[in-house]
Protein backbone atom coordinates (compact mmCIF):
# COMPACT_ATOMS: atom_id res chain seq x y z
CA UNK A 1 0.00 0.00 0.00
CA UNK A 2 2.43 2.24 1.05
CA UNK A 3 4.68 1.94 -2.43
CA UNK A 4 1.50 2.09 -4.39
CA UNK A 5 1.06 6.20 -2.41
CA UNK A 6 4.57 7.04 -3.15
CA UNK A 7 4.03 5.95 -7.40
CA UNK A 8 1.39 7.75 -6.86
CA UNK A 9 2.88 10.90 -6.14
CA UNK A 10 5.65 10.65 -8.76
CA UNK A 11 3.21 10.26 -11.06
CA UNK A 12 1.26 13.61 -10.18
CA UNK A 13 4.50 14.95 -9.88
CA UNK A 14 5.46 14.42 -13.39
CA UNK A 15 2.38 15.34 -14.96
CA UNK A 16 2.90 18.79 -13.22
CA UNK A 17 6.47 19.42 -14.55
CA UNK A 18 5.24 18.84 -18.10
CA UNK A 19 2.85 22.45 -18.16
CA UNK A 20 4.08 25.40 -19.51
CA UNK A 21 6.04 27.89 -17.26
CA UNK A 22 3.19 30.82 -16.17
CA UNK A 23 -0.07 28.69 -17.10
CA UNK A 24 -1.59 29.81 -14.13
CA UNK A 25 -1.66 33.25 -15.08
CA UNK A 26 -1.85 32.84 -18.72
CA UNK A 27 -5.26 34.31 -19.51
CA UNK A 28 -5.10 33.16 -23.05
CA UNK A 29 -3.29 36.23 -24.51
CA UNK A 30 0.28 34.98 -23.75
CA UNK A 31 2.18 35.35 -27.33
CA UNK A 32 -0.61 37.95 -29.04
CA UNK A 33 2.27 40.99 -29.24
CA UNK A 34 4.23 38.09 -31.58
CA UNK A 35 1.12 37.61 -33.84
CA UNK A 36 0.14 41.28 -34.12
CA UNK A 37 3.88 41.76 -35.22
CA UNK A 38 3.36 38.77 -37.62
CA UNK A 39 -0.48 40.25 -39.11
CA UNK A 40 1.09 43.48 -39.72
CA UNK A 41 4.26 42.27 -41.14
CA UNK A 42 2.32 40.40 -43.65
CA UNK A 43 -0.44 42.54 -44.20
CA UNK A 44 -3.35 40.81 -42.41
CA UNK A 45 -3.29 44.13 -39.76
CA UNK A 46 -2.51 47.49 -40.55
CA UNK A 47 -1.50 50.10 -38.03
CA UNK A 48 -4.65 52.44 -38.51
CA UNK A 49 -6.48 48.79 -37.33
CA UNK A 50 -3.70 48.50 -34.45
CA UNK A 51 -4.98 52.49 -33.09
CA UNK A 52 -8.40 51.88 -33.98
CA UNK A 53 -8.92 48.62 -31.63
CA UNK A 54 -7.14 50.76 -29.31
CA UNK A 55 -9.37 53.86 -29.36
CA UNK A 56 -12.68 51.47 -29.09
CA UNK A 57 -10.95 50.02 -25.65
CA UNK A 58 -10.15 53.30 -24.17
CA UNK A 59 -13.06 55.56 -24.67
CA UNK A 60 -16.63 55.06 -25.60
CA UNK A 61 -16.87 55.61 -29.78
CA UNK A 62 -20.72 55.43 -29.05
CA UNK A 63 -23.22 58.54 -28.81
CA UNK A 64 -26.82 58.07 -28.82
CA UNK A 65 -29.74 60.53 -30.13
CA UNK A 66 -33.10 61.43 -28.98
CA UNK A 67 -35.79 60.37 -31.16
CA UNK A 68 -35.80 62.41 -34.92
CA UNK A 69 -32.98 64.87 -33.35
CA UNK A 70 -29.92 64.87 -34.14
CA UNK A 71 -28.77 67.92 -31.16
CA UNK A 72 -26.23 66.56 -28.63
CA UNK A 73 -27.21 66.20 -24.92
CA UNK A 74 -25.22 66.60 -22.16
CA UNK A 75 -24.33 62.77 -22.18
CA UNK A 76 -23.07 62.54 -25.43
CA UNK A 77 -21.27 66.10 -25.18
CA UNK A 78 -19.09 64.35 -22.08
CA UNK A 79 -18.32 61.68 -24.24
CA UNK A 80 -17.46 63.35 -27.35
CA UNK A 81 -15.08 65.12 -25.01
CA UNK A 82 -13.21 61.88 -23.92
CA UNK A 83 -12.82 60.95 -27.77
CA UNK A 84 -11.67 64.67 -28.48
CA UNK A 85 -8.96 63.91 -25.48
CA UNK A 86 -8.30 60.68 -27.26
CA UNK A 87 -7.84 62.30 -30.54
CA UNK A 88 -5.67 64.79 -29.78
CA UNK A 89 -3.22 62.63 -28.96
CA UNK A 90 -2.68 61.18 -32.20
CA UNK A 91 -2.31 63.99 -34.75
CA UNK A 92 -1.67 61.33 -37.28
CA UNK A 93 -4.90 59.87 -37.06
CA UNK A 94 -8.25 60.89 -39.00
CA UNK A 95 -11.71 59.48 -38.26
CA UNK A 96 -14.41 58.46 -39.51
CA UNK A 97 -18.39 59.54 -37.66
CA UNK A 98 -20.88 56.96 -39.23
CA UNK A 99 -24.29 58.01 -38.51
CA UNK A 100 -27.11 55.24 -37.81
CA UNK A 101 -31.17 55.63 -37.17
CA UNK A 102 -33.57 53.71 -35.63
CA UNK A 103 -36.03 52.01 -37.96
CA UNK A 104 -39.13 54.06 -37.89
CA UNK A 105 -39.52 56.25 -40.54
CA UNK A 106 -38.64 56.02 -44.38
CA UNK A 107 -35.19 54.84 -45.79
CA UNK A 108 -34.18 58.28 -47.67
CA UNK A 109 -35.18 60.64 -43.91
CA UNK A 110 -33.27 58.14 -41.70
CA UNK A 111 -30.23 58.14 -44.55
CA UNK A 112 -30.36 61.75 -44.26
CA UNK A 113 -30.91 61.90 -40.57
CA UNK A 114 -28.33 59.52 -39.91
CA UNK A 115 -25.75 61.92 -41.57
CA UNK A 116 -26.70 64.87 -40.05
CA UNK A 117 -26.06 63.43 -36.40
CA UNK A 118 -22.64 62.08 -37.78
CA UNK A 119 -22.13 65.99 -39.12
CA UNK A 120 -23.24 67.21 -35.10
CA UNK A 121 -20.32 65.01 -33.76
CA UNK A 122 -17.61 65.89 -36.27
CA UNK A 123 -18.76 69.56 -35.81
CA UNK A 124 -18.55 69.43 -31.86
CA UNK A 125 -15.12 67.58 -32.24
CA UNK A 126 -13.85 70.37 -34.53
CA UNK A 127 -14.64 72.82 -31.63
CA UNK A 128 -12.17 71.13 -29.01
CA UNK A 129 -9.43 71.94 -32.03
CA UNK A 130 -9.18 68.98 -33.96
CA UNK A 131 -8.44 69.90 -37.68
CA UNK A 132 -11.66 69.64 -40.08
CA UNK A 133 -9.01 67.72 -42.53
CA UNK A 134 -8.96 64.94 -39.74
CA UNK A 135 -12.27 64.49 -39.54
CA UNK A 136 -15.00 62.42 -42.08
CA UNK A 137 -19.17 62.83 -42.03
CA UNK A 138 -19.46 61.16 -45.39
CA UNK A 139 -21.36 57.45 -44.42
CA UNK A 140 -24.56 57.25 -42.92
CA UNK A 141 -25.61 53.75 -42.81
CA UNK A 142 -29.21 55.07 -41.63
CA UNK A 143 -31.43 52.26 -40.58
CA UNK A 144 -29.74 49.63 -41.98
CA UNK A 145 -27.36 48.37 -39.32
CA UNK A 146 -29.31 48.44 -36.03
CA UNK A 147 -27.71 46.98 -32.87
CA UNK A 148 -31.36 45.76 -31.69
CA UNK A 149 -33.40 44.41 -34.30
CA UNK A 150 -36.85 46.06 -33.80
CA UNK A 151 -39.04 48.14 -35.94
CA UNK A 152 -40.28 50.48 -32.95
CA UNK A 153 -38.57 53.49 -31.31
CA UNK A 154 -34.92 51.87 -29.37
CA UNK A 155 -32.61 54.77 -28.17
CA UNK A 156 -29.77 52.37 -28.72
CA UNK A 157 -30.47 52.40 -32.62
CA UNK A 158 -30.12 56.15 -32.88
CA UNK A 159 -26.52 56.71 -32.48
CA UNK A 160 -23.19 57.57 -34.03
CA UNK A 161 -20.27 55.51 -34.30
CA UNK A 162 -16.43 57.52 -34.37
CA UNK A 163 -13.67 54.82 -36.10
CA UNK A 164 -10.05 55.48 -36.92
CA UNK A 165 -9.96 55.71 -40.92
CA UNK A 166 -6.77 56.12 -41.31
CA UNK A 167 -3.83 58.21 -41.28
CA UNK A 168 -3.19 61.91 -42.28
CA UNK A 169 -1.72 62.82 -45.78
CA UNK A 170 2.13 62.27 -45.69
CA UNK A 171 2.03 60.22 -42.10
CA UNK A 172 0.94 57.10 -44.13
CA UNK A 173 4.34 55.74 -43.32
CA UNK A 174 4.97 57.07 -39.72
CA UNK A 175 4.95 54.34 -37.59
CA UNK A 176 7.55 52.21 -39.99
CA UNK A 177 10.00 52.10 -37.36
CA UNK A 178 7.99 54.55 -35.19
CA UNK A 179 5.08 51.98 -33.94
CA UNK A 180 5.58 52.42 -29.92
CA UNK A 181 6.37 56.00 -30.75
CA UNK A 182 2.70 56.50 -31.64
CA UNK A 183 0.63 53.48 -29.95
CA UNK A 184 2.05 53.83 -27.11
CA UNK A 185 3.69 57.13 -26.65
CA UNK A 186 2.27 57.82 -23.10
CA UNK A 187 4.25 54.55 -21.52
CA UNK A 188 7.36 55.42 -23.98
CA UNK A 189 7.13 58.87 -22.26
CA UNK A 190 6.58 57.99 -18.57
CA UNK A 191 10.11 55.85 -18.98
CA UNK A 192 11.73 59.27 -20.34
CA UNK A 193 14.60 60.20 -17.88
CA UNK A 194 14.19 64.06 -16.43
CA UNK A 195 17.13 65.70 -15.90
CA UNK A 196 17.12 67.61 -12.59
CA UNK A 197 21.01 68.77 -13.40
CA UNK A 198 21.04 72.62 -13.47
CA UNK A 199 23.31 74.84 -15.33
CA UNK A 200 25.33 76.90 -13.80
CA UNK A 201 27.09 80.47 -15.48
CA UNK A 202 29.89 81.90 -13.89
CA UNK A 203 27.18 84.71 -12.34
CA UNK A 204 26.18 82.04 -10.07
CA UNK A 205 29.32 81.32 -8.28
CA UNK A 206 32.41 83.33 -7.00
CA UNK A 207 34.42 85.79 -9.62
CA UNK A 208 37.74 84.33 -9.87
């Protein structure tokens, strides 16, 4: 009995050796920095895709309407402010406002509505100083791409989405060489080294 207890134990032993090193923390992600490099080296993943999946993670790309309006209220306002923070950190960026409707009403009004609230947002943003040039109103997808499928009034349907299109004129090939530069300039920055070192002229000090 005893030897059988002690095989045992090998046994469980071994089977534990053979997982990876860090599975328990491994929150299936491990080795995604190696295939973005891959995607983009290849082509399957541009960089505008890279900033764009960034911008949807840290602020809300969403603003919803009221019902045949296409004014801003206070709740999309504080949002559009976030993305205008957003933006302005990227000057190489432009964007994209698609407009979308809910599904009462005909197909040519909600087309038109649907542009008008994209026009509203790329408006506001130009007032917190982001270039016009930056900045499209051009799609409006209407009623045609709800996110709940229902033929009444839904709040949720009448909205505006903002997506990286792309990059400015002449900054198409920036981040060759430049990508953490630009992705990620804030942690690139907080690693900068600030001199505290002073200089001194010969004012400062003792004539001699």
């Amino acid at each position: 009995m005893q030897k059988w207890i002690i095989t045992l134990g090998l046994t469980v032993a071994v089977a534990a050796c053979t997982r990876e090193a860090g599975y328990e923390i491994d929150a299936g992600t491990f080795g995604n920095a190696t295939l973005n490099n891959i995607q983009v080296q290849n082509g399957e993943l541009t960089y505008a895709q890279i900033l764009g999946q960034r911008f949807a993670a840290d602020v809300p790309s969403q603003v919803n309407f009221a019902f045949n309006s296409s004014q801003l209220d206070a709740s999309a306002q504080r949002i559009l402010l976030q993305q205008a923070d957003w933006i302005k950190q990227f000057p190489e960026a432009r964007f994209r406002v698609y407009g979308h409707t809910d599904a009462v009403g005909s197909t040519s009004y909600n087309k038109s509505l649907g542009l008008r609230r994209a026009q509203s947002v790329v408006a506001f943003l130009e007032r917190q100083g982001i270039s016009r040039s930056r900045l499209e109103a051009v799609v409006s997808f209407g009623k045609s791409q709800p996110l709940i499928a229902t033929q009444q009034r839904d709040r949720r349907n009448r909205r505006t989405v903002t997506e990286v299109s792309g990059f400015v004129d002449g900054n198409r090939q920036l981040l060759d060489g430049k990508y953490a530069n630009v992705i990620y300039r804030e942690y690139v920055e907080s690693a900068t080294f600030k001199s505290t070192v002073q200089e001194v002229t010969a004012s400062d000090g003792d004539d001699g």
